[in-house]
Protein backbone atom coordinates (compact mmCIF):
# COMPACT_ATOMS: atom_id res chain seq x y z
CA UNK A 1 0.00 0.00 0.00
CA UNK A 2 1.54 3.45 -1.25
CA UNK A 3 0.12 6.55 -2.41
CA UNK A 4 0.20 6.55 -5.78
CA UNK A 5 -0.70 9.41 -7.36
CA UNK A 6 -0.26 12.92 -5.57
CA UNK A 7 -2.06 16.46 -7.68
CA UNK A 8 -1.58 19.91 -6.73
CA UNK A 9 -3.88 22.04 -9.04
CA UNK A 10 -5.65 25.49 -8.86
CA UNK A 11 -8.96 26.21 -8.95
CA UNK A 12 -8.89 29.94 -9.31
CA UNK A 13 -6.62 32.17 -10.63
CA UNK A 14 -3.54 32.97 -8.44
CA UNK A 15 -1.64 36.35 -8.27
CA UNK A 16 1.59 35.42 -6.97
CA UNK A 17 3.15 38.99 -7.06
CA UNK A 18 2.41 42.37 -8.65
CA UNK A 19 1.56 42.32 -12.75
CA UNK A 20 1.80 38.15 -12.43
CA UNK A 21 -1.33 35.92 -13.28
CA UNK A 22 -1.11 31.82 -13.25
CA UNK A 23 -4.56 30.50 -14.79
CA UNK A 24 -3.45 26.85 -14.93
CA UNK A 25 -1.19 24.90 -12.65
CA UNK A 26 -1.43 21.35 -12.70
CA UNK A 27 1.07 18.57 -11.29
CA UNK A 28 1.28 15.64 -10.83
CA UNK A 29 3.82 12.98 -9.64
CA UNK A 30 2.47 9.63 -10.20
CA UNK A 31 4.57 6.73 -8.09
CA UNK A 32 4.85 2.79 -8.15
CA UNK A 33 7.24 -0.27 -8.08
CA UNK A 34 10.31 -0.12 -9.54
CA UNK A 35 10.10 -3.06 -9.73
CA UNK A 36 7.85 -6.10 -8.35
CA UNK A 37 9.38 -6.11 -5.06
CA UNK A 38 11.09 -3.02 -5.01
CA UNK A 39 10.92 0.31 -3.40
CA UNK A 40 7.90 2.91 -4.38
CA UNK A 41 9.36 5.85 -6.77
CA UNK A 42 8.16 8.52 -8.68
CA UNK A 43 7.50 7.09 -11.89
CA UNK A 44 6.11 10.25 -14.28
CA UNK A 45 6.20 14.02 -13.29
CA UNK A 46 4.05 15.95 -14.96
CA UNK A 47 3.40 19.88 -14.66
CA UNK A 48 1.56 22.53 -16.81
CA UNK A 49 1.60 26.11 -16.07
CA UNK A 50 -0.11 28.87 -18.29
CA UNK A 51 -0.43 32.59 -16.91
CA UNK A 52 0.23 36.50 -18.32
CA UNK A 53 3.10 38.36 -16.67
CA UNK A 54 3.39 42.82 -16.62
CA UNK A 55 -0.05 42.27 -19.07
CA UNK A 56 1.19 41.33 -21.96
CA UNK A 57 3.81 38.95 -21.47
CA UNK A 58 2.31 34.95 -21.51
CA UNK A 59 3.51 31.98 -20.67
CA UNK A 60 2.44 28.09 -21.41
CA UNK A 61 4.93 25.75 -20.04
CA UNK A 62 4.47 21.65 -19.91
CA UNK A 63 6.91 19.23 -19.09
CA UNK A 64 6.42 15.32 -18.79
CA UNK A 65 9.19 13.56 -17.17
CA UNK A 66 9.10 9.38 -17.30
CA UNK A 67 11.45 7.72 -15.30
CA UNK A 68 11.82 4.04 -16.08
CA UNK A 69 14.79 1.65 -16.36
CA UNK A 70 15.49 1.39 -12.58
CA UNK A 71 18.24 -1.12 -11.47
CA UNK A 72 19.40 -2.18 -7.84
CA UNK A 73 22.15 -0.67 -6.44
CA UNK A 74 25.13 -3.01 -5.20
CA UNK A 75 24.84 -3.27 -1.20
């Protein structure tokens, strides 16, 4: 039993700081096995963020990150 899937996400519109807007942000890290009997990892990162900065300035970043190929380390 692990948690597998953790979200942080807005609902509103945030205003960080002065002239800054952030309409989306979404991410998510999504965990399991790396293996069938070995430790819980983050498996996939994924974050979008979209926003206007100073009014005219916008931004609409995403970035999906897979990690996979996991061996055990010598003890």
């Amino acid at each position: 039993h692990y948690v597998s899937l953790i979200r942080l996400q807005n609902r509103e519109t945030i205003k960080p700081g002065k002239g800054v807007r952030i309409d989306v942000f979404d991410t998510r890290l999504e965990f399991g096995r790396a293996f069938a009997d070995g430790p819980v990892l983050p498996l996939i990162v994924h974050s979008e963020v979209r926003g206007k900065a100073m009014l005219m300035i916008r931004f609409d970043e995403m970035e999906r990150i897979r990690y996979s190929d996991f061996r055990r380390a010598a003890e």
